[in-house]
Protein backbone atom coordinates (compact mmCIF):
# COMPACT_ATOMS: atom_id res chain seq x y z
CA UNK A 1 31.86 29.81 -29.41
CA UNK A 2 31.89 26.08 -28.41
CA UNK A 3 32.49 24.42 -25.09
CA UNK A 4 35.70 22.59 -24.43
CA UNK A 5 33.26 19.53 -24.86
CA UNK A 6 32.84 20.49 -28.95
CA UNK A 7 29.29 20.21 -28.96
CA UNK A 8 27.40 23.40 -30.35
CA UNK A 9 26.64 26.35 -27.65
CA UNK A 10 23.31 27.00 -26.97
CA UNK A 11 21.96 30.29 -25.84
CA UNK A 12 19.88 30.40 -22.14
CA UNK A 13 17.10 32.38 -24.41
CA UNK A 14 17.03 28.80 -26.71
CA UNK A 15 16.94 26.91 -24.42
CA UNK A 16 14.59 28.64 -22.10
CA UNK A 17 11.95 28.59 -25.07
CA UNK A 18 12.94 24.98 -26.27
CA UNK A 19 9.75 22.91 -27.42
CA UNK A 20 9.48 19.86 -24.56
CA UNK A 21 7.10 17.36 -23.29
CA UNK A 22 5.37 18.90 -20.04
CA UNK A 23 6.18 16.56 -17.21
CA UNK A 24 3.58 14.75 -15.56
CA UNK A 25 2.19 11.15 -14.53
CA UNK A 26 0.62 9.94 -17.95
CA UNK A 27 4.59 10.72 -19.72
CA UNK A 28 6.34 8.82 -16.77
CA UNK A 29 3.72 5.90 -17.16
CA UNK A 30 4.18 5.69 -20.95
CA UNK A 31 8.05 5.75 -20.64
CA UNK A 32 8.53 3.26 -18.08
CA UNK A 33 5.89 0.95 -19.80
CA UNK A 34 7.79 1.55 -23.01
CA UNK A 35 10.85 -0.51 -21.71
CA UNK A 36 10.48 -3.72 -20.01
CA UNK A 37 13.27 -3.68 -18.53
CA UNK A 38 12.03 -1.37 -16.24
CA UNK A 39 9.76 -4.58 -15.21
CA UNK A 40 12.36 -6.60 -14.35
CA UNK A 41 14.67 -3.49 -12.24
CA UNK A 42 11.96 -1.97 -10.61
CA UNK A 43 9.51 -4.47 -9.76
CA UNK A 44 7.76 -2.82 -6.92
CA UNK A 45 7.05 0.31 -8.94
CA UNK A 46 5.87 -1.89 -11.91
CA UNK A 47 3.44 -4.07 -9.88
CA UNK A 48 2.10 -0.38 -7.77
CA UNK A 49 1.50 1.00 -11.91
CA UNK A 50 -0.53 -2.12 -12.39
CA UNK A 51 -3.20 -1.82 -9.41
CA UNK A 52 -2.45 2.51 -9.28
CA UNK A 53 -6.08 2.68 -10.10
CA UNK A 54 -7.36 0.73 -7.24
CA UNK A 55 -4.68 2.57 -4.65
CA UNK A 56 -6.44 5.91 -4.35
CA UNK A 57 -9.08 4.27 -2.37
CA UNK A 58 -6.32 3.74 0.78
CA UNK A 59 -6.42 7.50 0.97
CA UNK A 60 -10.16 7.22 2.11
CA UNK A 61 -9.56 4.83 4.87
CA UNK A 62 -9.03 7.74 7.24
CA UNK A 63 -12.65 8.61 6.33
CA UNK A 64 -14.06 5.53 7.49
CA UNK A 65 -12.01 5.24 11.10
CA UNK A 66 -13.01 8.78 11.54
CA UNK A 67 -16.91 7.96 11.02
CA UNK A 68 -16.64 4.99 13.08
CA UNK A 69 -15.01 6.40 16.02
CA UNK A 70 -18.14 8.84 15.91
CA UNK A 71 -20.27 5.74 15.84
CA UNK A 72 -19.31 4.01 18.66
CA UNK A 73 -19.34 7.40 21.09
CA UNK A 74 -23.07 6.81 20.02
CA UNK A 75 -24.04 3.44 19.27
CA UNK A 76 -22.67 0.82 22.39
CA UNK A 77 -20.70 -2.45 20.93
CA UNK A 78 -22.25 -5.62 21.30
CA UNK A 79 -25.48 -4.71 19.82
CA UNK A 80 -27.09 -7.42 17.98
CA UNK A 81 -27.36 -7.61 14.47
CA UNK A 82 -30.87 -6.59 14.61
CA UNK A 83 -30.45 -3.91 16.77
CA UNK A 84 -27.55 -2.15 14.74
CA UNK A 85 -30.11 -2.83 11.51
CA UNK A 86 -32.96 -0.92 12.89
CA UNK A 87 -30.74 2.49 13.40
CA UNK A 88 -29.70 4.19 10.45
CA UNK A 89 -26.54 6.25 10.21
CA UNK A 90 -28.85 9.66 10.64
CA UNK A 91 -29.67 8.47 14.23
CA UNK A 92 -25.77 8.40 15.47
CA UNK A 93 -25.76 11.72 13.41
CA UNK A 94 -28.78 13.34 15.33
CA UNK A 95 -27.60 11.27 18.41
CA UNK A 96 -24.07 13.25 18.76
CA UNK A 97 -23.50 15.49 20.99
CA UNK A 98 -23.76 19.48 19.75
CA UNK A 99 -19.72 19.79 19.67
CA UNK A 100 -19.88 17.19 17.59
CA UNK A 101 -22.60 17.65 15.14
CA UNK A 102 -20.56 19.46 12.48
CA UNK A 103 -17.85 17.24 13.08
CA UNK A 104 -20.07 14.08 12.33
CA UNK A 105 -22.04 15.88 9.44
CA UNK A 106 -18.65 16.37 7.45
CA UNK A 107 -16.76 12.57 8.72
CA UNK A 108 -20.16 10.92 7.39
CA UNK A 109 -20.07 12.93 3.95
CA UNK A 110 -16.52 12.10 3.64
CA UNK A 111 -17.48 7.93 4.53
CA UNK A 112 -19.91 8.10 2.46
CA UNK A 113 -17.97 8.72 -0.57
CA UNK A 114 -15.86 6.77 0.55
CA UNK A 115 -18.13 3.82 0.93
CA UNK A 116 -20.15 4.80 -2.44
CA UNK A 117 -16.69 4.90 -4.16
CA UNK A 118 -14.64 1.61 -2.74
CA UNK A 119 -17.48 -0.94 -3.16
CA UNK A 120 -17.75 -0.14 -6.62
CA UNK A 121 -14.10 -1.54 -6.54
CA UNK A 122 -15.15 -5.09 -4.88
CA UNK A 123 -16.70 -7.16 -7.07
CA UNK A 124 -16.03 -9.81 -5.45
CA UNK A 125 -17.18 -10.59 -1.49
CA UNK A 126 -15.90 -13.75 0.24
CA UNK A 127 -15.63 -15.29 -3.18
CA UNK A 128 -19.09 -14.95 -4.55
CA UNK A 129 -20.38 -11.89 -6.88
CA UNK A 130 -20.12 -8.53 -4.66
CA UNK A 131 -24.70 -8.69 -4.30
CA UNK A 132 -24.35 -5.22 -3.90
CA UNK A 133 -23.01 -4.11 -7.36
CA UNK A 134 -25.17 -4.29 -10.59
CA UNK A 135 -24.36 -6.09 -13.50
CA UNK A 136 -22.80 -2.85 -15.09
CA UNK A 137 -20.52 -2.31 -11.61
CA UNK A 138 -23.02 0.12 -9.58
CA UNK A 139 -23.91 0.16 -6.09
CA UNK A 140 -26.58 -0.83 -5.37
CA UNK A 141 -27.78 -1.78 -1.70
CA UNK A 142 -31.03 -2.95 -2.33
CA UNK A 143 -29.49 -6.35 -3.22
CA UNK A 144 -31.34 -7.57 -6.46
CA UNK A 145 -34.24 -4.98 -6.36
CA UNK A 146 -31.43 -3.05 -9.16
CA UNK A 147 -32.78 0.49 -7.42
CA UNK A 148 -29.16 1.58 -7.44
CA UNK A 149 -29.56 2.46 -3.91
CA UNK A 150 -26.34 4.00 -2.46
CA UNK A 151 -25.26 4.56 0.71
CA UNK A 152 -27.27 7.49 2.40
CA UNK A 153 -27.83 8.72 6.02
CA UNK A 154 -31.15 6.99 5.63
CA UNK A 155 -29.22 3.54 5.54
CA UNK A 156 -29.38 0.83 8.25
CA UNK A 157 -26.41 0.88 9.98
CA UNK A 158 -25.65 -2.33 9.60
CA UNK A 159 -24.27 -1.59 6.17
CA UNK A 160 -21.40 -0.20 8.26
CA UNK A 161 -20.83 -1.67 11.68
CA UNK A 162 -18.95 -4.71 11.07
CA UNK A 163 -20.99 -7.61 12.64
CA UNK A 164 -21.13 -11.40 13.18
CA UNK A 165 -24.30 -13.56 13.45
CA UNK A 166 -24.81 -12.76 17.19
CA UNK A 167 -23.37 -9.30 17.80
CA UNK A 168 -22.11 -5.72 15.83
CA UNK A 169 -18.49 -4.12 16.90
């Protein structure tokens, strides 16, 4: 029997067993790539597909306010430069207090993927060559020594503590 509209029935069985593209992410991207239009109406969600690779990393910033709201319980602002590079981020760790040492073991795992993974995505730094990324894109905080030294709890602090000339926090 056909609907009122003419077009052929079809059964819930056929179409519950129809043959169909799975929905996910890579189909959407492909489709609304596929027309340009799309561009042009939707230009937010065109410029977000462009840079969607870079965008994950904004999920990690609560990683790094988490691990530095542990370091400053710890480590007092206004140190000097020097000072905050002769402490390493396993002294705040072994410096927290004992409700907070689980705490600060997890929020520094979680910065430091988060720090291993983002400046892999900064090649540049205040307009010059990021000089902690190898020529292939790998972290590497040794500078030039190419060690491919990442971010560990054996690193100076300083790595992490944002800090002028005179003075860290």
């Amino acid at each position: 029997e056909r609907p009122a509209s003419g077009a052929p029935s079809v059964t819930a069985d056929a179409q519950l067993w129809r043959v169909r593209e799975a929905v996910s992410w890579e189909g959407f991207r492909r489709f609304f790539e596929s027309r340009s239009v799309f561009g042009e109406e939707f230009p937010v969600l065109a410029s977000f597909l462009q840079v969607e690779d870079r965008l994950g990393l904004a999920g990690r910033l609560a990683a790094v306010q988490e691990w530095h709201q542990l370091v400053y319980r710890v480590v007092q602002r206004g140190l000097t430069r020097s000072e905050v590079a002769s402490l390493t981020h396993q002294n705040v760790l072994e410096r927290l207090p004992p409700h907070l040492e689980e705490t600060g073991k997890r929020a520094f795992a979680a910065y430091q993927e988060a720090f291993n993974t983002g400046l892999a995505q900064i090649p540049q730094f205040a307009c010059q060559r990021n000089p902690f990324l190898t020529e292939s894109g790998a972290v590497d905080l040794s500078g030039s020594k190419g060690t491919g030294q990442k971010l560990t709890a054996k690193t100076p602090l300083s790595f992490s503590v944002p800090s002028d000339e005179s003075s860290a926090g």
